[in-house]
C-alpha atoms as a PDB file:
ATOM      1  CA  UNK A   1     -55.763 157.467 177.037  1.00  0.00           C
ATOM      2  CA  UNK A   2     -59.132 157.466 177.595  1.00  0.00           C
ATOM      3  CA  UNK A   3     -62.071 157.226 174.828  1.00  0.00           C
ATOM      4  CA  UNK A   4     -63.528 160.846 175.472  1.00  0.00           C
ATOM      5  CA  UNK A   5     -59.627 162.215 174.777  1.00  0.00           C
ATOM      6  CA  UNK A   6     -58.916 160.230 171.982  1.00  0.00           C
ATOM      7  CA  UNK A   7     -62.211 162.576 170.058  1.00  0.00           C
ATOM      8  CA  UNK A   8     -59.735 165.307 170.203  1.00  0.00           C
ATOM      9  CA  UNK A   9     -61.152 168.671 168.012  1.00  0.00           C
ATOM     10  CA  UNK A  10     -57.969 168.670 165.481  1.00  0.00           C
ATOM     11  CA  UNK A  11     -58.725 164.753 164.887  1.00  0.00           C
ATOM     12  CA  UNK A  12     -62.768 165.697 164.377  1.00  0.00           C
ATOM     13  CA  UNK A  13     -61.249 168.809 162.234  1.00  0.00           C
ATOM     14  CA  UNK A  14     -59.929 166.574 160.228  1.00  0.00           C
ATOM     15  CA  UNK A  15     -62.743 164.245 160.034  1.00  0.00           C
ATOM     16  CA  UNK A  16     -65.184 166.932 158.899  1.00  0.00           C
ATOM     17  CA  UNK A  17     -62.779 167.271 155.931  1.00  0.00           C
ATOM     18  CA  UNK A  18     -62.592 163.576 154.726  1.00  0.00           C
ATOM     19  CA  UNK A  19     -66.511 164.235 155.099  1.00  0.00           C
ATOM     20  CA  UNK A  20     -67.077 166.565 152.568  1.00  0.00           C
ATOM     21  CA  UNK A  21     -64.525 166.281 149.841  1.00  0.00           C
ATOM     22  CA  UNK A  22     -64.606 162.282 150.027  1.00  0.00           C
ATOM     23  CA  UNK A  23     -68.499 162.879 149.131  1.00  0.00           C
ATOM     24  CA  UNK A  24     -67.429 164.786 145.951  1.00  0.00           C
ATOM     25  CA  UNK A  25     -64.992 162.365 144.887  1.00  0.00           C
ATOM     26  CA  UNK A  26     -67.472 159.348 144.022  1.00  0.00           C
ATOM     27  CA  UNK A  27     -68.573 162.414 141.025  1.00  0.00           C
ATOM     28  CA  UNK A  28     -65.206 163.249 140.022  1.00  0.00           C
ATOM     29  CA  UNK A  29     -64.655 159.603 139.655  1.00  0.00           C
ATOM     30  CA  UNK A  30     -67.235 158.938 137.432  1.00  0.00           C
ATOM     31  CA  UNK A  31     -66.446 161.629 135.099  1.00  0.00           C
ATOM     32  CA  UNK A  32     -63.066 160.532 134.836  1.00  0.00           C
ATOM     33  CA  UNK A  33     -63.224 157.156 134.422  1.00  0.00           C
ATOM     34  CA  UNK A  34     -66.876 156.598 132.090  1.00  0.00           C
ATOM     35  CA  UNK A  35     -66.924 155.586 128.426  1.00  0.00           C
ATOM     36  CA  UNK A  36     -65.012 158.266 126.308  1.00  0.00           C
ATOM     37  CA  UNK A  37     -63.737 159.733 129.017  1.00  0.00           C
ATOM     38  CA  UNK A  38     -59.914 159.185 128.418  1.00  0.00           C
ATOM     39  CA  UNK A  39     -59.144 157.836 131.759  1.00  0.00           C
ATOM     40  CA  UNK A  40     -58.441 154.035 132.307  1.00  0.00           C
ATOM     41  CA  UNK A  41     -58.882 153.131 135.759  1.00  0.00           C
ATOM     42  CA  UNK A  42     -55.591 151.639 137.042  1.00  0.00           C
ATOM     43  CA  UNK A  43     -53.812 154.625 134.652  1.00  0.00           C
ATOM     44  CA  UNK A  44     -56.336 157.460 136.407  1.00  0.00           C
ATOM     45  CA  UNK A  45     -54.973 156.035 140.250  1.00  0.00           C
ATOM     46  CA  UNK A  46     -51.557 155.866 138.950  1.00  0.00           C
ATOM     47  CA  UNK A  47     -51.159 159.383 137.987  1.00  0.00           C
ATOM     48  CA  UNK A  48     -53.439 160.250 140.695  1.00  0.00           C
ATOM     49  CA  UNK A  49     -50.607 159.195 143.261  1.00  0.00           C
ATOM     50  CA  UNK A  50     -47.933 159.778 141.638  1.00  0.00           C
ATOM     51  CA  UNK A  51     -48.749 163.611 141.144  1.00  0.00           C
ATOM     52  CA  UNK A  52     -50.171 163.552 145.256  1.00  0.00           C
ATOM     53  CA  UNK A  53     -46.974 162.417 146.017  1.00  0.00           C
ATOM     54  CA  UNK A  54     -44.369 164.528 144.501  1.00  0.00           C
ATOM     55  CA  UNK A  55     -46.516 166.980 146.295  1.00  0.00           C
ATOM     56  CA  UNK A  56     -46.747 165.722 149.852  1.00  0.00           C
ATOM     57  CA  UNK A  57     -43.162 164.734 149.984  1.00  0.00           C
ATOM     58  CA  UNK A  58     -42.014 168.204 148.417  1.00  0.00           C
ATOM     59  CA  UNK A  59     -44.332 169.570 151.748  1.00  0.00           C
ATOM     60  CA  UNK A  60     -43.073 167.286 154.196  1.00  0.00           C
ATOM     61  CA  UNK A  61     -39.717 168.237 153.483  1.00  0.00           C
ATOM     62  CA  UNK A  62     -40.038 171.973 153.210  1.00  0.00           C
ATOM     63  CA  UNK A  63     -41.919 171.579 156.692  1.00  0.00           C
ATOM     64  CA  UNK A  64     -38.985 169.838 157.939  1.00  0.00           C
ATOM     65  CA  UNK A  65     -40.142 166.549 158.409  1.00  0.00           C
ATOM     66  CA  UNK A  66     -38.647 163.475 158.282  1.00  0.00           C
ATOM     67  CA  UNK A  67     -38.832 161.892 155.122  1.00  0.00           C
ATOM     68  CA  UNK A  68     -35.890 159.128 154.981  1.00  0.00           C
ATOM     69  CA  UNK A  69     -37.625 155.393 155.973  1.00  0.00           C
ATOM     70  CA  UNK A  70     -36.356 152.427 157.787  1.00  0.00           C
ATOM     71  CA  UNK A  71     -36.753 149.283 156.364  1.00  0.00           C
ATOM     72  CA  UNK A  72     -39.695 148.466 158.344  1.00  0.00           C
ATOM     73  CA  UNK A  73     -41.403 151.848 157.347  1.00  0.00           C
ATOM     74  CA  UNK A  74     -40.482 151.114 153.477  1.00  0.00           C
ATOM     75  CA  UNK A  75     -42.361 147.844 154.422  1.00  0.00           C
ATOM     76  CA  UNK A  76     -45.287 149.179 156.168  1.00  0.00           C
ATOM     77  CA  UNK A  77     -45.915 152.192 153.704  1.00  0.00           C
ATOM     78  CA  UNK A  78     -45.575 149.799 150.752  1.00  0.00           C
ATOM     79  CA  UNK A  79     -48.333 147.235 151.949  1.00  0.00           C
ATOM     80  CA  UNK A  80     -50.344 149.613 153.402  1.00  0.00           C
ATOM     81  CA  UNK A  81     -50.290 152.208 150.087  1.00  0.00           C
ATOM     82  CA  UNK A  82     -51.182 149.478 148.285  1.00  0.00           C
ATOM     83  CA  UNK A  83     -53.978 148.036 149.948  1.00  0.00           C
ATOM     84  CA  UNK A  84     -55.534 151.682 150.361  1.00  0.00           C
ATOM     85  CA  UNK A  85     -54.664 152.806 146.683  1.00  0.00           C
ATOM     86  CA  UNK A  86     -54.528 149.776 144.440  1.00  0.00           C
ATOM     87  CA  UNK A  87     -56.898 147.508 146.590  1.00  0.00           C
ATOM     88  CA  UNK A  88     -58.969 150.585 147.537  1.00  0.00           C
ATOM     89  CA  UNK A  89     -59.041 153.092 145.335  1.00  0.00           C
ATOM     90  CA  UNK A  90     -58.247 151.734 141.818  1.00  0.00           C
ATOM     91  CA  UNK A  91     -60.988 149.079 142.560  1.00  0.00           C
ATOM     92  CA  UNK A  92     -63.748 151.710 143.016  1.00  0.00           C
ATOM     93  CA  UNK A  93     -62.101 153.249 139.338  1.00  0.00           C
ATOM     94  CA  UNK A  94     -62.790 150.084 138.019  1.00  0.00           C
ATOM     95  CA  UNK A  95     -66.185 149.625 139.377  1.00  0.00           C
ATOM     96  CA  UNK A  96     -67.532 153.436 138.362  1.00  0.00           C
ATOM     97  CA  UNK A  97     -66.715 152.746 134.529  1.00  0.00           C
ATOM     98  CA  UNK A  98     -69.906 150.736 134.709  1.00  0.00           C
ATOM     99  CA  UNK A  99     -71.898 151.050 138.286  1.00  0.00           C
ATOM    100  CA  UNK A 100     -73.248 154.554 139.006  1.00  0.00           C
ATOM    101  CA  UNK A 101     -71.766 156.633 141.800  1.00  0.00           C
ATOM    102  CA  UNK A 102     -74.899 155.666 143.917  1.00  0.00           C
ATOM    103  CA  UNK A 103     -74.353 152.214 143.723  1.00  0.00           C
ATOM    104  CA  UNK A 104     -70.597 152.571 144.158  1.00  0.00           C
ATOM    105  CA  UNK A 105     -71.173 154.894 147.409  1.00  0.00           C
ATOM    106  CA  UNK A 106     -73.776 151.604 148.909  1.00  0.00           C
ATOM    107  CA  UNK A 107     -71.003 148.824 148.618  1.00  0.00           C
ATOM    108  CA  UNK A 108     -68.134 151.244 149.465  1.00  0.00           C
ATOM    109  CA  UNK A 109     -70.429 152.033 153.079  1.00  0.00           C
ATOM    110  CA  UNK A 110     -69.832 148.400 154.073  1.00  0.00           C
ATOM    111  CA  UNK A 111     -66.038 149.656 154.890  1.00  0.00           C
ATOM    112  CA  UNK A 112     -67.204 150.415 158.754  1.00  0.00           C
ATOM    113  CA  UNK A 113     -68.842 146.711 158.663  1.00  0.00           C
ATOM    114  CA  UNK A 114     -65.543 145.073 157.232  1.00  0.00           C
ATOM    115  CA  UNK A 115     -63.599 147.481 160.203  1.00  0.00           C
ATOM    116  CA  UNK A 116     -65.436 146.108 162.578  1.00  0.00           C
ATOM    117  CA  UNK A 117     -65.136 142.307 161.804  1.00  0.00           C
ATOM    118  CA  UNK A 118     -61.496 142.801 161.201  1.00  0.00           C
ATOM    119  CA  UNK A 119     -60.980 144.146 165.004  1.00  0.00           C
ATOM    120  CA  UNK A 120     -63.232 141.350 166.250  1.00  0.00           C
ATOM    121  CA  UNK A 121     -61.022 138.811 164.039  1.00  0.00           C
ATOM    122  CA  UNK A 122     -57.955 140.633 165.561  1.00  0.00           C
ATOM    123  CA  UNK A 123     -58.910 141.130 168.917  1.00  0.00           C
ATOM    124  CA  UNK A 124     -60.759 137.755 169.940  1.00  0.00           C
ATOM    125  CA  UNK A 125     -63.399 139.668 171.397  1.00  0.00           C
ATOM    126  CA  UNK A 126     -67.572 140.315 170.179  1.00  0.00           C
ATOM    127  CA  UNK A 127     -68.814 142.911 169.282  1.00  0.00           C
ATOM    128  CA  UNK A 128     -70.462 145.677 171.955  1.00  0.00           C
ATOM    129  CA  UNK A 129     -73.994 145.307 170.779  1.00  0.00           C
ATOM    130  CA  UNK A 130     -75.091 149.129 170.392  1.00  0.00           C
ATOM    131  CA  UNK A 131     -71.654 149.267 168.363  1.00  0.00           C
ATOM    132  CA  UNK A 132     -73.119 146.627 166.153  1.00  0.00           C
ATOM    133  CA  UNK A 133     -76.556 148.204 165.976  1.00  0.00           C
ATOM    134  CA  UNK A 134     -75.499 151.979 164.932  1.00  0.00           C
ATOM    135  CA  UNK A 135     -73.113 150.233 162.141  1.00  0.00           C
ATOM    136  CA  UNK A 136     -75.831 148.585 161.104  1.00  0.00           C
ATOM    137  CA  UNK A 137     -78.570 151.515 161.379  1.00  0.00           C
ATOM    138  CA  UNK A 138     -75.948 153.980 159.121  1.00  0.00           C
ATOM    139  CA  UNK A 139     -75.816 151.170 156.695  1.00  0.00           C
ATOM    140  CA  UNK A 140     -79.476 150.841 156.221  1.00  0.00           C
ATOM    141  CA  UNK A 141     -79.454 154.609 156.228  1.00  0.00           C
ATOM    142  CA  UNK A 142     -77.336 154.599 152.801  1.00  0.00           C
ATOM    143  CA  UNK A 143     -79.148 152.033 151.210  1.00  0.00           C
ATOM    144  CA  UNK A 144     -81.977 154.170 151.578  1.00  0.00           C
ATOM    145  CA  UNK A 145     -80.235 157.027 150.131  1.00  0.00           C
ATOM    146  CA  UNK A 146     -79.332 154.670 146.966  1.00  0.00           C
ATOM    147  CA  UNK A 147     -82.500 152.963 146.629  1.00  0.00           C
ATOM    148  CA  UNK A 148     -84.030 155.098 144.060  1.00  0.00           C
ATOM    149  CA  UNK A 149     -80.969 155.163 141.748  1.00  0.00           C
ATOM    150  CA  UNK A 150     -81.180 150.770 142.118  1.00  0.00           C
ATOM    151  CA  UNK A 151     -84.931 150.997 141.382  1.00  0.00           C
ATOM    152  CA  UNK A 152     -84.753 152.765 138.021  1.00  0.00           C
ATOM    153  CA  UNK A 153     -82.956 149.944 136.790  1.00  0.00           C
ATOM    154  CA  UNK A 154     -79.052 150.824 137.193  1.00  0.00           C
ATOM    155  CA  UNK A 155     -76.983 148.141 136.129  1.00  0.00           C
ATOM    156  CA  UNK A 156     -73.772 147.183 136.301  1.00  0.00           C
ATOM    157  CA  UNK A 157     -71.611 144.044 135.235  1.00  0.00           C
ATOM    158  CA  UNK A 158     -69.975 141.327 137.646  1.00  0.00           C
ATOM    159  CA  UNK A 159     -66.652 142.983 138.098  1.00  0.00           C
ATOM    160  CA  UNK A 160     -67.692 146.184 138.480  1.00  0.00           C
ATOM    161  CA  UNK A 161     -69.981 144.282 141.988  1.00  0.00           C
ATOM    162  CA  UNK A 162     -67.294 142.377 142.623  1.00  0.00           C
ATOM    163  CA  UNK A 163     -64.395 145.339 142.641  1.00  0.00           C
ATOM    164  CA  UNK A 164     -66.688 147.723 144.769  1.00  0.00           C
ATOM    165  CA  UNK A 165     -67.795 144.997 147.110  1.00  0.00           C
ATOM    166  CA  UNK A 166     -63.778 143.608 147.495  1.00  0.00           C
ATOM    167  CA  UNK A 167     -62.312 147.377 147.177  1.00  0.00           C
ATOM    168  CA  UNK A 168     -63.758 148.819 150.986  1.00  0.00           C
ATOM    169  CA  UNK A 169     -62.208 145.426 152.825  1.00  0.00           C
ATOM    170  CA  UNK A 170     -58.785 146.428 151.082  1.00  0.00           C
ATOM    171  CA  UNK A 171     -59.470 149.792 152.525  1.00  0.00           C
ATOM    172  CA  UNK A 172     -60.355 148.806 155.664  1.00  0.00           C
ATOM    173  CA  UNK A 173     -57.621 146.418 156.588  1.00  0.00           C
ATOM    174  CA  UNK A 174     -55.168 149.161 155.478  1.00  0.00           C
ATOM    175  CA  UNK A 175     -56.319 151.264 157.828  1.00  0.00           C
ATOM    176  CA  UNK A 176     -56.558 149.473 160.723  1.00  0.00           C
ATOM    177  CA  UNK A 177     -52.946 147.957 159.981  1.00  0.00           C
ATOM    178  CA  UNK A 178     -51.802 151.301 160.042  1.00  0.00           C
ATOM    179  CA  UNK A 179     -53.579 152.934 162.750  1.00  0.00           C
ATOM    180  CA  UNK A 180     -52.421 149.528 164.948  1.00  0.00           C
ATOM    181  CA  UNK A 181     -48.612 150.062 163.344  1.00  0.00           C
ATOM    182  CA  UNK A 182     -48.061 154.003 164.851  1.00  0.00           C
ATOM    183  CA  UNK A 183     -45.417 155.044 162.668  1.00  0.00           C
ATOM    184  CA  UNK A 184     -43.605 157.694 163.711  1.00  0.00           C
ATOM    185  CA  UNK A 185     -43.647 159.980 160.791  1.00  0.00           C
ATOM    186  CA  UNK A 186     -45.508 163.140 159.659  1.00  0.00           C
ATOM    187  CA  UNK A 187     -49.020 162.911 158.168  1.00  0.00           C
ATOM    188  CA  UNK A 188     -47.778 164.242 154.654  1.00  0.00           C
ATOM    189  CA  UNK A 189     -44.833 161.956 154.729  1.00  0.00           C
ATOM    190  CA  UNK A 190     -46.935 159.201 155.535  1.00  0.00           C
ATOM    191  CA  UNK A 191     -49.422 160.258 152.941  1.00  0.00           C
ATOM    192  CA  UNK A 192     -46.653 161.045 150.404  1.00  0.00           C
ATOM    193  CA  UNK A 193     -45.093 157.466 150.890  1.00  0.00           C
ATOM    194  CA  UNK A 194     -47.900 155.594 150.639  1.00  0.00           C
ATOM    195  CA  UNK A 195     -49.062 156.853 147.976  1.00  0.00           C
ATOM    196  CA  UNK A 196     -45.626 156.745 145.864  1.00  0.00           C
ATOM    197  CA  UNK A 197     -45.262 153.371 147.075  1.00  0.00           C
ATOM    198  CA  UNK A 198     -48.604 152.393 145.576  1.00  0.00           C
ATOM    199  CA  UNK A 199     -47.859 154.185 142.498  1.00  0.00           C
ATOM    200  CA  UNK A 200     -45.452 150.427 141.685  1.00  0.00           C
ATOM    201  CA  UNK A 201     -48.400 148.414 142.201  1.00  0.00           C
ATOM    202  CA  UNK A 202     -50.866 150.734 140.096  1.00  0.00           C
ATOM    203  CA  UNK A 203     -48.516 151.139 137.075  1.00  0.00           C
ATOM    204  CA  UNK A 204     -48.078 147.411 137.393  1.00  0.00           C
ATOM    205  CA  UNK A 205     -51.557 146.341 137.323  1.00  0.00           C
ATOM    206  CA  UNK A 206     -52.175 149.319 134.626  1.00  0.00           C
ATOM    207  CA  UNK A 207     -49.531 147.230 132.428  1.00  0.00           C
ATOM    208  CA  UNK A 208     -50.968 143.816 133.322  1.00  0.00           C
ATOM    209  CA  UNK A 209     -54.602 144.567 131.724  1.00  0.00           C
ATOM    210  CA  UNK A 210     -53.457 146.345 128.787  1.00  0.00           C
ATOM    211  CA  UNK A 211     -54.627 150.079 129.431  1.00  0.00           C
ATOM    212  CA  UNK A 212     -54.500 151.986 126.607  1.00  0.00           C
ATOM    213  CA  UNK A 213     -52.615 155.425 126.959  1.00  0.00           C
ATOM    214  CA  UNK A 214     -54.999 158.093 129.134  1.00  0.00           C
ATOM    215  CA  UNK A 215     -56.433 160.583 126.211  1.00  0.00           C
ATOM    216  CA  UNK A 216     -58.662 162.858 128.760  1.00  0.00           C
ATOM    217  CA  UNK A 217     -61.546 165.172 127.899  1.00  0.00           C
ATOM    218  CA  UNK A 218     -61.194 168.514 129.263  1.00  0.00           C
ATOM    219  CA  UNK A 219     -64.053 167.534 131.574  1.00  0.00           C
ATOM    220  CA  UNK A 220     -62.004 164.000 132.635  1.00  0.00           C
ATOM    221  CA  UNK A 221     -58.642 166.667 133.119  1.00  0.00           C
ATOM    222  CA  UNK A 222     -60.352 168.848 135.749  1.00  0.00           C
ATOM    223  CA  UNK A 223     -61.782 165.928 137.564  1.00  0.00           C
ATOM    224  CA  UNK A 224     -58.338 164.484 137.800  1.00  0.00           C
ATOM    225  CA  UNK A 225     -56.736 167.598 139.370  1.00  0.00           C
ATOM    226  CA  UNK A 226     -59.644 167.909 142.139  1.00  0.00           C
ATOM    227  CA  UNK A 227     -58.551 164.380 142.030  1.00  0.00           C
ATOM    228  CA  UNK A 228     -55.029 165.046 143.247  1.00  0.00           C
ATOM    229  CA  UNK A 229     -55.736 168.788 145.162  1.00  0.00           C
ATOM    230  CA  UNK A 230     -58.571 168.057 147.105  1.00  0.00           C
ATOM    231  CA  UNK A 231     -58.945 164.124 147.059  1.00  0.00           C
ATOM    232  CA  UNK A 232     -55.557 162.683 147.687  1.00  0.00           C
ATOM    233  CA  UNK A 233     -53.436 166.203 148.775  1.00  0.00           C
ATOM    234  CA  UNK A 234     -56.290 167.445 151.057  1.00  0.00           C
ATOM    235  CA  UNK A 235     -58.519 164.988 152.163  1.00  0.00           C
ATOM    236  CA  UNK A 236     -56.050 161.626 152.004  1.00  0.00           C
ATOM    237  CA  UNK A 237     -53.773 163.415 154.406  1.00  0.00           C
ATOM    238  CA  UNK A 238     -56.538 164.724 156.371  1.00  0.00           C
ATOM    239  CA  UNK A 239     -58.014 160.657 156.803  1.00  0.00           C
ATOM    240  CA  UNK A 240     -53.986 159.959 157.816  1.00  0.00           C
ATOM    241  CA  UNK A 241     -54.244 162.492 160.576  1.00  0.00           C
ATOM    242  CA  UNK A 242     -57.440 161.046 161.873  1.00  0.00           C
ATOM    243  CA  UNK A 243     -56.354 157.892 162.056  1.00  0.00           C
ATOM    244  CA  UNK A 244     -53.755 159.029 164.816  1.00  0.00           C
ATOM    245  CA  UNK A 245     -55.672 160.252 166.953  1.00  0.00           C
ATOM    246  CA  UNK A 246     -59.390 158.909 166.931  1.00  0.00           C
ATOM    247  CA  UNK A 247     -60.671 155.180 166.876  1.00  0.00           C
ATOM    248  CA  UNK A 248     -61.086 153.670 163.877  1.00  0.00           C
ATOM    249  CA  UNK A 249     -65.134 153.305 164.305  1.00  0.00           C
ATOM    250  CA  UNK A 250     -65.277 156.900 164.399  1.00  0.00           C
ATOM    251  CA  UNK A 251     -63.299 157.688 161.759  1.00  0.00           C
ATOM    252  CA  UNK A 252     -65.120 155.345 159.535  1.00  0.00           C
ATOM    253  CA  UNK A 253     -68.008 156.928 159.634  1.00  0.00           C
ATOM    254  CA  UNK A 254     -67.355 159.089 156.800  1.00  0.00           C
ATOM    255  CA  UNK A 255     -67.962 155.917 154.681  1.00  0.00           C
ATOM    256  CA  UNK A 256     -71.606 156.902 155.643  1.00  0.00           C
ATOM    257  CA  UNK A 257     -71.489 160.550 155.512  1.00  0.00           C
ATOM    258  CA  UNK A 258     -70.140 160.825 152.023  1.00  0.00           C
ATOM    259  CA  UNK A 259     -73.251 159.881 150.248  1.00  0.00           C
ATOM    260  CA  UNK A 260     -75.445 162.551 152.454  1.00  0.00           C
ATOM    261  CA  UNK A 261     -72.747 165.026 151.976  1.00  0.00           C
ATOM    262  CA  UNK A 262     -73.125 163.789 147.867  1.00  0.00           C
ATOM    263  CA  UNK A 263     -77.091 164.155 148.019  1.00  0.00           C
ATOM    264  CA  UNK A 264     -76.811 167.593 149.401  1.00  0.00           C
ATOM    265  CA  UNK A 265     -73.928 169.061 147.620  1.00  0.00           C
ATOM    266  CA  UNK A 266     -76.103 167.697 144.312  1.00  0.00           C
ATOM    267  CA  UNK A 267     -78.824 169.415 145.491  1.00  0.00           C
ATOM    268  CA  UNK A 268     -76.940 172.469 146.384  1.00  0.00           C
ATOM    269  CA  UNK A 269     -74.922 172.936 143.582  1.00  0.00           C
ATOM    270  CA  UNK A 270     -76.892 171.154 140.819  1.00  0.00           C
ATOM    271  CA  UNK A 271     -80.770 171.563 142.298  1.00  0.00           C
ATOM    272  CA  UNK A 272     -80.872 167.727 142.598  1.00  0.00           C
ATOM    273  CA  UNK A 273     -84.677 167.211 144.224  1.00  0.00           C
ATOM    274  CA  UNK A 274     -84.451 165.560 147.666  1.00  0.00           C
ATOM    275  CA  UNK A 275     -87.059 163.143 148.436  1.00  0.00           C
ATOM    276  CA  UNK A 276     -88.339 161.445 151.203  1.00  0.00           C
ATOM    277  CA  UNK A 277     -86.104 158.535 150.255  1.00  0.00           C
ATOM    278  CA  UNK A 278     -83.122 161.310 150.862  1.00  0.00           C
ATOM    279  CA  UNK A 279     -84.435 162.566 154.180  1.00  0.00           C
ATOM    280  CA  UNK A 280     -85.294 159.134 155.318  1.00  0.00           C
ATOM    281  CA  UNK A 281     -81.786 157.598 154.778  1.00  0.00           C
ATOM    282  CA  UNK A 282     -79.749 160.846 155.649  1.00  0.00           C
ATOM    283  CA  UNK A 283     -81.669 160.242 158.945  1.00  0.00           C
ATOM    284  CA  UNK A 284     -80.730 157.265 159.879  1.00  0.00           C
ATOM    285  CA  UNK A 285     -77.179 158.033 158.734  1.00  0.00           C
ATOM    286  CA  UNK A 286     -76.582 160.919 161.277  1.00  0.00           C
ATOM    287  CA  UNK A 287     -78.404 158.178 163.821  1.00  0.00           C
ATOM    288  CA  UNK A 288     -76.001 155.669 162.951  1.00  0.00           C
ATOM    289  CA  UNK A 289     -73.147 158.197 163.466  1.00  0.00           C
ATOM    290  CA  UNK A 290     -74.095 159.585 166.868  1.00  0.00           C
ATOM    291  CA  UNK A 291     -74.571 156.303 167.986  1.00  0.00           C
ATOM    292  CA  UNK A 292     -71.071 155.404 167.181  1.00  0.00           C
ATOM    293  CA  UNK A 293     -69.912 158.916 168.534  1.00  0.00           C
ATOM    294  CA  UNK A 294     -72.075 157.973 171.553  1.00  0.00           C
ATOM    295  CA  UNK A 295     -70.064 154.651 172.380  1.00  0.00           C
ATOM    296  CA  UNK A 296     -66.720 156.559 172.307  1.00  0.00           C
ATOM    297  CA  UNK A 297     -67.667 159.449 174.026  1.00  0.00           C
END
């Protein structure tokens, strides 16, 4: 299969939606999961899945698809939910209690740069050098975007760095695991699976740290059900179909688009002022992007 029919329109469907409602998410997040919120972070992705779940497999079935696992798929939905969801996910919970949803979207954008070292690591090869250089020119594109939330003097402890610097390599090697593994299963039982699977590992870690028992604002309850609807039910499956059907570079673009897609939906819905600081970096995202588009086309 050739690069040009691997960019297939369902797959870029798809894509479009993990572009837009991932870029809400970072916000629903951060209302969830901030002081006096009600929302522990490891409890918030726990209930998160767990609801997703019930949902997608309920789905799957109804659509009549396969939902019994071999061994190996038990195996593979298990290690791979967890590294998306508890490794992910939960780590970016952890880190928006105390960084803002700016800095959280910068560190989560190096997912496409941990992608790409992972299939060099993988595939013994180096990298193609205008791949490289449009990874690198949507990076610098979002750290543009962020740069006047850093400037005014955001601040945020050593875990919360460390958990959104560690949480997009989780994601990343997930993915490409994953993608690489083919299972041959439906993209809601896939979904559904991993993220019940996960739900173990979150409740687990939710126990380990001592959360205290979720006591949710009304504000922190309707960010958890766009949460589950549109985050995991919606947009998780949606990421699971793309990953089937495009390469992996293109698909992780949206770790680059969901900040623009933030800026404008803020300005949009909340008349957020764009700056030349916006229009700069949303630039030289949609530069980075074509360029990756470019090398696959």
């Amino acid at each position: 299969m050739t690069d040009t029919a691997r960019l297939s329109r369902p797959g870029l469907l798809n894509l479009s939606v993990v572009y837009v409602v991932w870029g809400s998410t970072y916000l629903a997040i951060r209302v969830a999961v901030r002081d006096g919120a009600g929302f522990p972070p490891f409890t918030l992705a726990f209930l998160r899945v767990l609801t997703a779940s019930a949902v997608l497999l309920g789905w799957a079935r109804l659509s009549g698809e396969r939902i019994r696992l071999s061994r190996r798929e038990i195996v593979l939905m298990a290690a791979t939910g967890s590294l998306l969801w508890l490794g992910g996910n939960a780590l970016v919970n952890l880190g928006e209690r105390r960084a803002s949803s700016g800095l959280a979207a910068l560190l989560v954008a190096a997912m496409p740069i941990w992608a790409e070292l992972i299939a060099i690591v993988v595939d013994r090869r180096l990298p193609r050098w205008k791949s490289a250089g449009s990874v690198l020119i949507g990076f610098a594109g979002v750290g543009l975007l962020c740069l006047p939330v850093l400037r005014d003097g955001t601040r945020s402890d050593v875990l919360s760095l460390a958990a959104l610097l560690i949480a997009p390599l989780f994601w990343a090697i997930g993915s490409v695991w994953l993608q690489r593994s083919r299972p041959d299963l439906g993209v809601r039982a896939i979904s559904g699976w991993q993220q019940l699977l996960a739900a173990g590992s979150l409740l687990v870690m939710a126990l380990v740290t001592r959360e205290p028992l979720p006591a949710p604002s009304g504000e922190a309850w309707l960010a958890f059900l766009y949460l589950v609807v549109f985050g995991s039910v919606i947009a998780f499956t949606a990421y699971m179909a793309t990953i089937r059907v495009l390469p992996y570079r293109v698909v992780a673009t949206y770790a680059y688009v969901n900040p623009v897609i933030a800026v404008f939906l803020g300005w949009l819905i909340l008349d957020e002022a764009i700056t030349a600081w916006t229009l700069t970096g949303a630039a030289l995202v949609v530069a980075g992007v074509m360029g990756i588009f470019q090398n696959h086309a």
